[in-house]
PDB file of N, CA and C in Angstrom:
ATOM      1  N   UNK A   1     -24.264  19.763 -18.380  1.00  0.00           N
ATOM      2  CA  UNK A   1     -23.832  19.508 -17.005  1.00  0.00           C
ATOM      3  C   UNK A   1     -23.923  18.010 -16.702  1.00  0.00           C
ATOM      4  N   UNK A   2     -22.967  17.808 -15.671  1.00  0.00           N
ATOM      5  CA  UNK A   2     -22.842  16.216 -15.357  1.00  0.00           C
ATOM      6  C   UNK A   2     -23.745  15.797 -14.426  1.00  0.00           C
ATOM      7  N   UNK A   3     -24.956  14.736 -14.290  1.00  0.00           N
ATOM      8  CA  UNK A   3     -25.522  14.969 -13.014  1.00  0.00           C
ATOM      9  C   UNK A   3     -24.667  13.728 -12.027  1.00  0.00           C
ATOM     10  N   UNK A   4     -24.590  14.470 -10.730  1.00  0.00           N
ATOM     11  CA  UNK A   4     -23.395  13.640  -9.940  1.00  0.00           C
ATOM     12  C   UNK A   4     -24.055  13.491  -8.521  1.00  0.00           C
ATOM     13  N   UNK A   5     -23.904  12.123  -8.409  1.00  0.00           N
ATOM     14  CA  UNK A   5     -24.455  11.606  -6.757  1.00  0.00           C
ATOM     15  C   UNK A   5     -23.744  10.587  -5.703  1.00  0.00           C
ATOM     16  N   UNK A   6     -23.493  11.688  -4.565  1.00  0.00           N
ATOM     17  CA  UNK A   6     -22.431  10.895  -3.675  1.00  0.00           C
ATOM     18  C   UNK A   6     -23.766  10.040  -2.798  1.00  0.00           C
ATOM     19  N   UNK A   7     -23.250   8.839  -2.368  1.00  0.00           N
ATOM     20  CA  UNK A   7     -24.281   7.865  -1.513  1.00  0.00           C
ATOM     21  C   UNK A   7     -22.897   7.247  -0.663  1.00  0.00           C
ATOM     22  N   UNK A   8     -23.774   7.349   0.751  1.00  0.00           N
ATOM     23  CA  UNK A   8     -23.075   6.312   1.553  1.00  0.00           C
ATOM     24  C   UNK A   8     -24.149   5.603   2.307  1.00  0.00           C
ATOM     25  N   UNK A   9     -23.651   4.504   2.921  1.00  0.00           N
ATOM     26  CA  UNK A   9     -24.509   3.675   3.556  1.00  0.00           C
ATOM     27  C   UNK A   9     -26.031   4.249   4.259  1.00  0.00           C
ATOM     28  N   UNK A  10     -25.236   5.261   5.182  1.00  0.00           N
ATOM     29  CA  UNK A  10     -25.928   6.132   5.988  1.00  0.00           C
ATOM     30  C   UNK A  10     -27.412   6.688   4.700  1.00  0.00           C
ATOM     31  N   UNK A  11     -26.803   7.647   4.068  1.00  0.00           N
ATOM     32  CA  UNK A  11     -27.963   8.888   3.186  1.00  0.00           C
ATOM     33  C   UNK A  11     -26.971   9.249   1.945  1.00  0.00           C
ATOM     34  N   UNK A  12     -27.888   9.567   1.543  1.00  0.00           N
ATOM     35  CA  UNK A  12     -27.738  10.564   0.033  1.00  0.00           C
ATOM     36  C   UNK A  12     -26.755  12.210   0.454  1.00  0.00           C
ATOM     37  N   UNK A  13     -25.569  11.893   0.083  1.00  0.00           N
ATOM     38  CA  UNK A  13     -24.696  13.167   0.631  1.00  0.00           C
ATOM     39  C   UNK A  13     -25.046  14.141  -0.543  1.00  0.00           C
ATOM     40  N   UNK A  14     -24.795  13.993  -1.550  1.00  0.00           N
ATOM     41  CA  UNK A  14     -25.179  14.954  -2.877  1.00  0.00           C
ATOM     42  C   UNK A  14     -25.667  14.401  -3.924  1.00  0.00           C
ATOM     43  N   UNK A  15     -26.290  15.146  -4.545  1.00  0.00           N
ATOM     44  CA  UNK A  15     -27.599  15.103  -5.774  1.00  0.00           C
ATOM     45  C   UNK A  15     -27.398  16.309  -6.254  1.00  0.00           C
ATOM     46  N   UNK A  16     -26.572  16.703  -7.493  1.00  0.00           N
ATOM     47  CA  UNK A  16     -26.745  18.052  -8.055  1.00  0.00           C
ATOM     48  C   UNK A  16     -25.972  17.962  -9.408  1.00  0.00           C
ATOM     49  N   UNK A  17     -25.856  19.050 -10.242  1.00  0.00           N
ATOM     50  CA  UNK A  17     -25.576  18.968 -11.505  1.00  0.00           C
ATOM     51  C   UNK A  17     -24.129  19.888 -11.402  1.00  0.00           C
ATOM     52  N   UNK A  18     -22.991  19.271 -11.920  1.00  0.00           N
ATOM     53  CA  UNK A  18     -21.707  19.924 -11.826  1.00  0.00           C
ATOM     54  C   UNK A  18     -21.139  19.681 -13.334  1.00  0.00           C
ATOM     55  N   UNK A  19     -20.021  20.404 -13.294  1.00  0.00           N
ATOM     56  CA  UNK A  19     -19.152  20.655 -14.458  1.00  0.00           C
ATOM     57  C   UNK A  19     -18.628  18.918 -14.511  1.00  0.00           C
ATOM     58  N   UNK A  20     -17.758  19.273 -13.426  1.00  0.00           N
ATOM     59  CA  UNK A  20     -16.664  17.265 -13.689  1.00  0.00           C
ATOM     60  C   UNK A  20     -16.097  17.342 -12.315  1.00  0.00           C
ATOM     61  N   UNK A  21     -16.119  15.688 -12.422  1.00  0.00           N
ATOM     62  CA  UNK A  21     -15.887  15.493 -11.073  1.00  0.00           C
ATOM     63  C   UNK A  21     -14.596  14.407 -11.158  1.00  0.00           C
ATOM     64  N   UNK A  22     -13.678  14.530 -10.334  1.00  0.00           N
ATOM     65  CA  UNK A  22     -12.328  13.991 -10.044  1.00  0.00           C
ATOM     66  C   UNK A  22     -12.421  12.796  -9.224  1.00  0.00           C
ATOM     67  N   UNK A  23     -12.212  11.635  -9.718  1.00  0.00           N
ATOM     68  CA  UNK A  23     -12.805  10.372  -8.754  1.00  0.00           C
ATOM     69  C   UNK A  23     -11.021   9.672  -8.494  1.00  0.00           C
ATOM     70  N   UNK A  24     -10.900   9.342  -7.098  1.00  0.00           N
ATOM     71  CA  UNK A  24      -9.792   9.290  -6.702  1.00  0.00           C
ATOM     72  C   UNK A  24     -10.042   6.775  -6.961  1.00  0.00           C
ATOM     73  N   UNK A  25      -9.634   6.313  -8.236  1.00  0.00           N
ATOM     74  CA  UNK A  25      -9.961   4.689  -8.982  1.00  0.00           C
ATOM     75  C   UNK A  25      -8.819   4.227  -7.952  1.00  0.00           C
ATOM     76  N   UNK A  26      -9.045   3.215  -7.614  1.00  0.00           N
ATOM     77  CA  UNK A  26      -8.057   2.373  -7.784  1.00  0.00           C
ATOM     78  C   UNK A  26      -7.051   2.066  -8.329  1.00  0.00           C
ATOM     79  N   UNK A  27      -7.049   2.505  -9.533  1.00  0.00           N
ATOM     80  CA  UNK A  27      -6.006   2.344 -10.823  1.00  0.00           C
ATOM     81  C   UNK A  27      -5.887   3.643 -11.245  1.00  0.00           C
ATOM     82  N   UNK A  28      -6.294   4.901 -10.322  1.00  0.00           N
ATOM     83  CA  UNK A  28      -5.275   5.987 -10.605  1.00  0.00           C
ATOM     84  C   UNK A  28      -6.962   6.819 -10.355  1.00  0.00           C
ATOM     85  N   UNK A  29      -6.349   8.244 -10.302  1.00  0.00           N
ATOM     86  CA  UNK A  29      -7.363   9.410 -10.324  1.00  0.00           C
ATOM     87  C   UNK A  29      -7.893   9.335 -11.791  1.00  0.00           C
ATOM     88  N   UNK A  30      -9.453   9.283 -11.810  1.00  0.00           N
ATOM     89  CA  UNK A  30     -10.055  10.106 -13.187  1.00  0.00           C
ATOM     90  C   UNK A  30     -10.716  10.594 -13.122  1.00  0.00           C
ATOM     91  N   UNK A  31     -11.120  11.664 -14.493  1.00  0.00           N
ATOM     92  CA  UNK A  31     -12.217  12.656 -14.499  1.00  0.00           C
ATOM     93  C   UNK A  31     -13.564  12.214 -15.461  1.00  0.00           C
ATOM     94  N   UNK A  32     -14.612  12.448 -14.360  1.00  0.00           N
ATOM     95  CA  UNK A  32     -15.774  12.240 -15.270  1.00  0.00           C
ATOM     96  C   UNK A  32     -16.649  13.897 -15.746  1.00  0.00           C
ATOM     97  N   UNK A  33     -17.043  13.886 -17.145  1.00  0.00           N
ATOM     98  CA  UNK A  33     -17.452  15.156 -17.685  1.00  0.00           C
ATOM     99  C   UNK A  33     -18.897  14.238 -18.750  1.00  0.00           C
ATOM    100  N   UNK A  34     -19.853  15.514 -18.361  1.00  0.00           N
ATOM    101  CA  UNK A  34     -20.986  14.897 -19.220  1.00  0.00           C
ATOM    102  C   UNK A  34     -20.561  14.286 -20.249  1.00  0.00           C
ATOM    103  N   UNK A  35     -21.388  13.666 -20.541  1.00  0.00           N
ATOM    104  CA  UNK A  35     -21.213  12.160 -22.080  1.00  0.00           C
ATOM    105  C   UNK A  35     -19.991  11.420 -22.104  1.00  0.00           C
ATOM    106  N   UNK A  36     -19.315  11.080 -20.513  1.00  0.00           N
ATOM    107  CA  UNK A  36     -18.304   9.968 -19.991  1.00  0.00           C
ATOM    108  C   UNK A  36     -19.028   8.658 -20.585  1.00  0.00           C
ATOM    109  N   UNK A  37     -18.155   8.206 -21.502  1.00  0.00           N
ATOM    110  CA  UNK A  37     -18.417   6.320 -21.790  1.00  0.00           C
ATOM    111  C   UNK A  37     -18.520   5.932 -19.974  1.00  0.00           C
ATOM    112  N   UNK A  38     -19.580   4.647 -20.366  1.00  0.00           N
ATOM    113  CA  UNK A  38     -20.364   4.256 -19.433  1.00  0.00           C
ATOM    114  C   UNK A  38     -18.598   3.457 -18.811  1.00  0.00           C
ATOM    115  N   UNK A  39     -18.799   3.400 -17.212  1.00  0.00           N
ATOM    116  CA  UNK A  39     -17.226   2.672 -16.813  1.00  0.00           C
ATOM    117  C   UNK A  39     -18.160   2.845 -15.650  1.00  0.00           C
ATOM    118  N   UNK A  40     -17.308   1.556 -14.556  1.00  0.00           N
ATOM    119  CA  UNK A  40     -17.423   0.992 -13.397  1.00  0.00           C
ATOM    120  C   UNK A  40     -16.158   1.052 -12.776  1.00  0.00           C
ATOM    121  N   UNK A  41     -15.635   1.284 -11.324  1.00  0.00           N
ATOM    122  CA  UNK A  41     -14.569   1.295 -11.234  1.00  0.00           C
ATOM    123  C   UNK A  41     -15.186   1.647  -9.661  1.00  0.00           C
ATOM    124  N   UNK A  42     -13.949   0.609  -9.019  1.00  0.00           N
ATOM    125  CA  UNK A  42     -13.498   0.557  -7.452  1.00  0.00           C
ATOM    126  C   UNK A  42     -12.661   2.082  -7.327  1.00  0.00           C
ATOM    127  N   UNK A  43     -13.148   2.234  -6.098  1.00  0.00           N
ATOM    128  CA  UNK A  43     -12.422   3.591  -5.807  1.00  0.00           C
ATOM    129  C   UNK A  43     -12.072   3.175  -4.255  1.00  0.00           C
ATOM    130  N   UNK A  44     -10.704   3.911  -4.036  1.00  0.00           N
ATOM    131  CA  UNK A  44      -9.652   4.314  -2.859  1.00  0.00           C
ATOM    132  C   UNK A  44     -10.039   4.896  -1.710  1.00  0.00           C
ATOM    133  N   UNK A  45     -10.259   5.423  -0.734  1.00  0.00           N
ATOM    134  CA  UNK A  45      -9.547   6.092   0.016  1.00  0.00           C
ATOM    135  C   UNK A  45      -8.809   7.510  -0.300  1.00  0.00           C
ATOM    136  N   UNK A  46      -9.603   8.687  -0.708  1.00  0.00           N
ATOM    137  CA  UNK A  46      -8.710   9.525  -1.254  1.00  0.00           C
ATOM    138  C   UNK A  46     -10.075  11.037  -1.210  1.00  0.00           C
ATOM    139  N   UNK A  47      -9.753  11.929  -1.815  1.00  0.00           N
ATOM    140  CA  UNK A  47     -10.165  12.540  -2.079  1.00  0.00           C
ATOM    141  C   UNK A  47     -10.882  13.018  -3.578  1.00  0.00           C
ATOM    142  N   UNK A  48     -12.162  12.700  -3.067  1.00  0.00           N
ATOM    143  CA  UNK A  48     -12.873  13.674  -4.423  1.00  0.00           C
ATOM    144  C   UNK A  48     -13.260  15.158  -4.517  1.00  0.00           C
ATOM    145  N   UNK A  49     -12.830  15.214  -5.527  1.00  0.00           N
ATOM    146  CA  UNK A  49     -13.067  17.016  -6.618  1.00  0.00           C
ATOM    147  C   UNK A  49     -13.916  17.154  -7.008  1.00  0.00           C
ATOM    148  N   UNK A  50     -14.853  18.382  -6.456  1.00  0.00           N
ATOM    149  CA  UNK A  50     -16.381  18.315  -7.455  1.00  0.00           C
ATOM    150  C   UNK A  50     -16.243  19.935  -7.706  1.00  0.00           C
ATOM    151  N   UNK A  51     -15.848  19.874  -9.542  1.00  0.00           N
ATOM    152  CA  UNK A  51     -15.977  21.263  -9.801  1.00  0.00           C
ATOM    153  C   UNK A  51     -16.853  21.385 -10.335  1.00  0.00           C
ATOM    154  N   UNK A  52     -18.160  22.469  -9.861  1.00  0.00           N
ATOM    155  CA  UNK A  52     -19.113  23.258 -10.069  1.00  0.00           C
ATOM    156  C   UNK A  52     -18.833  23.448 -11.601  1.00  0.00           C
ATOM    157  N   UNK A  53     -18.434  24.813 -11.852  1.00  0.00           N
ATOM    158  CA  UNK A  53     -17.932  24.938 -13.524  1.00  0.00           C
ATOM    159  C   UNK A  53     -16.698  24.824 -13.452  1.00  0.00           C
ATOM    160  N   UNK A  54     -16.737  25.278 -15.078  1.00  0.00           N
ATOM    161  CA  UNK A  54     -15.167  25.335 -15.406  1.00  0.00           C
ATOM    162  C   UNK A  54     -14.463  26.534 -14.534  1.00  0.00           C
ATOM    163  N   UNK A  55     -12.915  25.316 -14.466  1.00  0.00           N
ATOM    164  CA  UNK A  55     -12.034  26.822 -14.228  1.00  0.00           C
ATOM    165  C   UNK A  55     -12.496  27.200 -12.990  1.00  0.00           C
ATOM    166  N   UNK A  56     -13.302  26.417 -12.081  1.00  0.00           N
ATOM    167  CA  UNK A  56     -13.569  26.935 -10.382  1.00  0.00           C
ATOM    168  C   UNK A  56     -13.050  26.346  -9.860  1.00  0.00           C
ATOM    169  N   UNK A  57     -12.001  26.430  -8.507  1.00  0.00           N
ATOM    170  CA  UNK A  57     -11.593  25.983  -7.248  1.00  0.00           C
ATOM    171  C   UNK A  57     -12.570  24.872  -7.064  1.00  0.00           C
ATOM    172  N   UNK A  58     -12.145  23.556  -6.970  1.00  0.00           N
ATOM    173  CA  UNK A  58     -12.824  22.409  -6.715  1.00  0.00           C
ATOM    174  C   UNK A  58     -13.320  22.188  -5.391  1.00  0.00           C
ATOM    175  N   UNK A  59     -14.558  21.822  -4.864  1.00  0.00           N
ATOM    176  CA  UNK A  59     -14.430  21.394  -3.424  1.00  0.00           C
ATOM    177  C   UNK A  59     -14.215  19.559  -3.623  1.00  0.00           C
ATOM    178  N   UNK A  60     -13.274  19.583  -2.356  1.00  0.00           N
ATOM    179  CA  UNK A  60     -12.819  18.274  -1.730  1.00  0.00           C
ATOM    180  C   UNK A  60     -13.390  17.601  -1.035  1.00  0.00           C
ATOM    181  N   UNK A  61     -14.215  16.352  -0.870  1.00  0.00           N
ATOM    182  CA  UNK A  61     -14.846  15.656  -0.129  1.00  0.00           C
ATOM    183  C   UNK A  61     -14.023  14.831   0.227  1.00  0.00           C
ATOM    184  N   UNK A  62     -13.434  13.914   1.407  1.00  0.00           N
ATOM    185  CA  UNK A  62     -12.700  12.823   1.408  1.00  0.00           C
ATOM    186  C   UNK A  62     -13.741  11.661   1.540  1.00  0.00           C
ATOM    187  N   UNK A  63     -13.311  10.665   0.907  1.00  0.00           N
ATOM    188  CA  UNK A  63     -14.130   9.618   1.022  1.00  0.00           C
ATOM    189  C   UNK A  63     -13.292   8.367   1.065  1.00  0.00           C
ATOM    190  N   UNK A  64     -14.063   7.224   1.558  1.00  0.00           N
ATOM    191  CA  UNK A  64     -13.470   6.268   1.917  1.00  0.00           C
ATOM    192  C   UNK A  64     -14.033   4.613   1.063  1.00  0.00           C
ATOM    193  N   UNK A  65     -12.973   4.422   0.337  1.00  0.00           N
ATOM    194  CA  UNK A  65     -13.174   2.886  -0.540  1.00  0.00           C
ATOM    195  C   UNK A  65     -14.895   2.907  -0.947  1.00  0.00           C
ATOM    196  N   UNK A  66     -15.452   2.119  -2.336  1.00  0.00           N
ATOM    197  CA  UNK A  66     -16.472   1.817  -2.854  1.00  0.00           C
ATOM    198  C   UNK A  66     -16.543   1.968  -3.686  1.00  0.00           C
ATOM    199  N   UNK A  67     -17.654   2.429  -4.439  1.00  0.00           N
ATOM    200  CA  UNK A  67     -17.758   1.954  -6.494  1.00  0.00           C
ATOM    201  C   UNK A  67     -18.167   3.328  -6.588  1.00  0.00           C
ATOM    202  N   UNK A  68     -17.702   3.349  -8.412  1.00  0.00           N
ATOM    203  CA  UNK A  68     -18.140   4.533  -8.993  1.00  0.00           C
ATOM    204  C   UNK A  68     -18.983   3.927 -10.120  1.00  0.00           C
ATOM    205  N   UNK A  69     -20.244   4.391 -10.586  1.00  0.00           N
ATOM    206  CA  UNK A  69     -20.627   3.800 -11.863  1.00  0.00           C
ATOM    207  C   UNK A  69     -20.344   5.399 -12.943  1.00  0.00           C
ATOM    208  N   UNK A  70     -20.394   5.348 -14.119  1.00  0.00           N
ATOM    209  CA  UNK A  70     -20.685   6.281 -14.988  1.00  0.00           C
ATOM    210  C   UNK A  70     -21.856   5.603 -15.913  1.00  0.00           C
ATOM    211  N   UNK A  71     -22.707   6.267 -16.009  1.00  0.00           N
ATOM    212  CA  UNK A  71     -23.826   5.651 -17.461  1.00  0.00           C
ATOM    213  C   UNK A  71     -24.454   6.892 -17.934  1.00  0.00           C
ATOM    214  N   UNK A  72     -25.421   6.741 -18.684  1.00  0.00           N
ATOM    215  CA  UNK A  72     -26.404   7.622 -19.662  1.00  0.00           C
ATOM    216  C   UNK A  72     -26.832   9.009 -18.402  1.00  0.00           C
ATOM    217  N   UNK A  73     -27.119   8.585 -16.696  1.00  0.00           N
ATOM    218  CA  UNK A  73     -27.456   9.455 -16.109  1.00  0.00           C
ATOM    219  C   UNK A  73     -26.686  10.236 -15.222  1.00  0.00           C
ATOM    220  N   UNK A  74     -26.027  10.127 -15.383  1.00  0.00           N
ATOM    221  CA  UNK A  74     -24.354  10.752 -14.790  1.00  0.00           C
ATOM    222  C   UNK A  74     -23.444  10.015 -14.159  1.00  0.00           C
ATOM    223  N   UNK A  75     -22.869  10.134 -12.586  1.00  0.00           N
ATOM    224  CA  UNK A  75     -21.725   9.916 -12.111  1.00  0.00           C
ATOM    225  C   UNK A  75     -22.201   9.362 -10.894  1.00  0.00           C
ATOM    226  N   UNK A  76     -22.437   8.363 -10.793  1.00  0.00           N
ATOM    227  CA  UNK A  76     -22.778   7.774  -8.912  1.00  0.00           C
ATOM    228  C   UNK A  76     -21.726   7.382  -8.075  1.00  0.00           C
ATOM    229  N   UNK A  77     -21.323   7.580  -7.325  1.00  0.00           N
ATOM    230  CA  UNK A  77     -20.395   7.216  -6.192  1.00  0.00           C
ATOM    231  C   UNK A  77     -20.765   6.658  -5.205  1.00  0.00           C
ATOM    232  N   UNK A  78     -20.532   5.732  -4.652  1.00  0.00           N
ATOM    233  CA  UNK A  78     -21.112   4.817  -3.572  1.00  0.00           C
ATOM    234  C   UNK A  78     -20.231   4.586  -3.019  1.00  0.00           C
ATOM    235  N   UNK A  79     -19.878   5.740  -1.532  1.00  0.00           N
ATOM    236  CA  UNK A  79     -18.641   5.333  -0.801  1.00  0.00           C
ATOM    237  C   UNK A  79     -19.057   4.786   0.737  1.00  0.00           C
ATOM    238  N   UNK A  80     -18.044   4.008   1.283  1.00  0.00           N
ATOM    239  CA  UNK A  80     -18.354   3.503   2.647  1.00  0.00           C
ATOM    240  C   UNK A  80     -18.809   4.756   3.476  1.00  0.00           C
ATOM    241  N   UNK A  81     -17.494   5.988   3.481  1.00  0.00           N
ATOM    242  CA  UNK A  81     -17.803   7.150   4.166  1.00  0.00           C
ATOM    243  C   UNK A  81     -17.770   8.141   3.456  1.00  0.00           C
ATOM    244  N   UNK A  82     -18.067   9.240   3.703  1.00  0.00           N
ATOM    245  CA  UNK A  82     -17.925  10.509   3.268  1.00  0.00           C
ATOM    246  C   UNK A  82     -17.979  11.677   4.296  1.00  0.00           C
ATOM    247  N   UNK A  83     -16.840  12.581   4.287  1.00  0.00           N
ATOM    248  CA  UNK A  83     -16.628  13.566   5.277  1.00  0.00           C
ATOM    249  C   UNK A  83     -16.658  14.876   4.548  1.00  0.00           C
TER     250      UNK A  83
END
């Protein structure tokens, strides 16, 4: 499992362990899945996908512009907002 954490200015929106998560880059939508090469990347204005497991109906968070890191401990997202 991927461990994946949404942060905005405000608080810690999520902290939990998911299948893969759909990050809406700057330079296009990508998917991060456990043992993602380590990447940094500005993110949009768009909507993120956080599928639980495989093959489940994704839930949609919209979020608004900030960084994504990927490394050794999963998927961090650091958006201005999150709804």
């Amino acid at each position: 499992m991927l461990h994946f954490e949404l942060v905005t200015p405000e608080r810690l929106v999520r902290s939990e362990d998911v299948y893969m998560v759909t990050v809406p880059g700057t330079e296009g939508d990508f998917g991060v899945l456990e043992g993602h090469a380590p990447l940094m990347s500005t993110i949009r204005d768009g909507v993120l996908l956080v599928h639980k497991t495989a093959g489940a109906t994704p839930e949609a968070i919209t979020i608004r512009g900030g960084f994504a890191e990927v490394n050794a401990s999963g998927l961090t997202v650091l958006a201005e907002q999150a709804v």
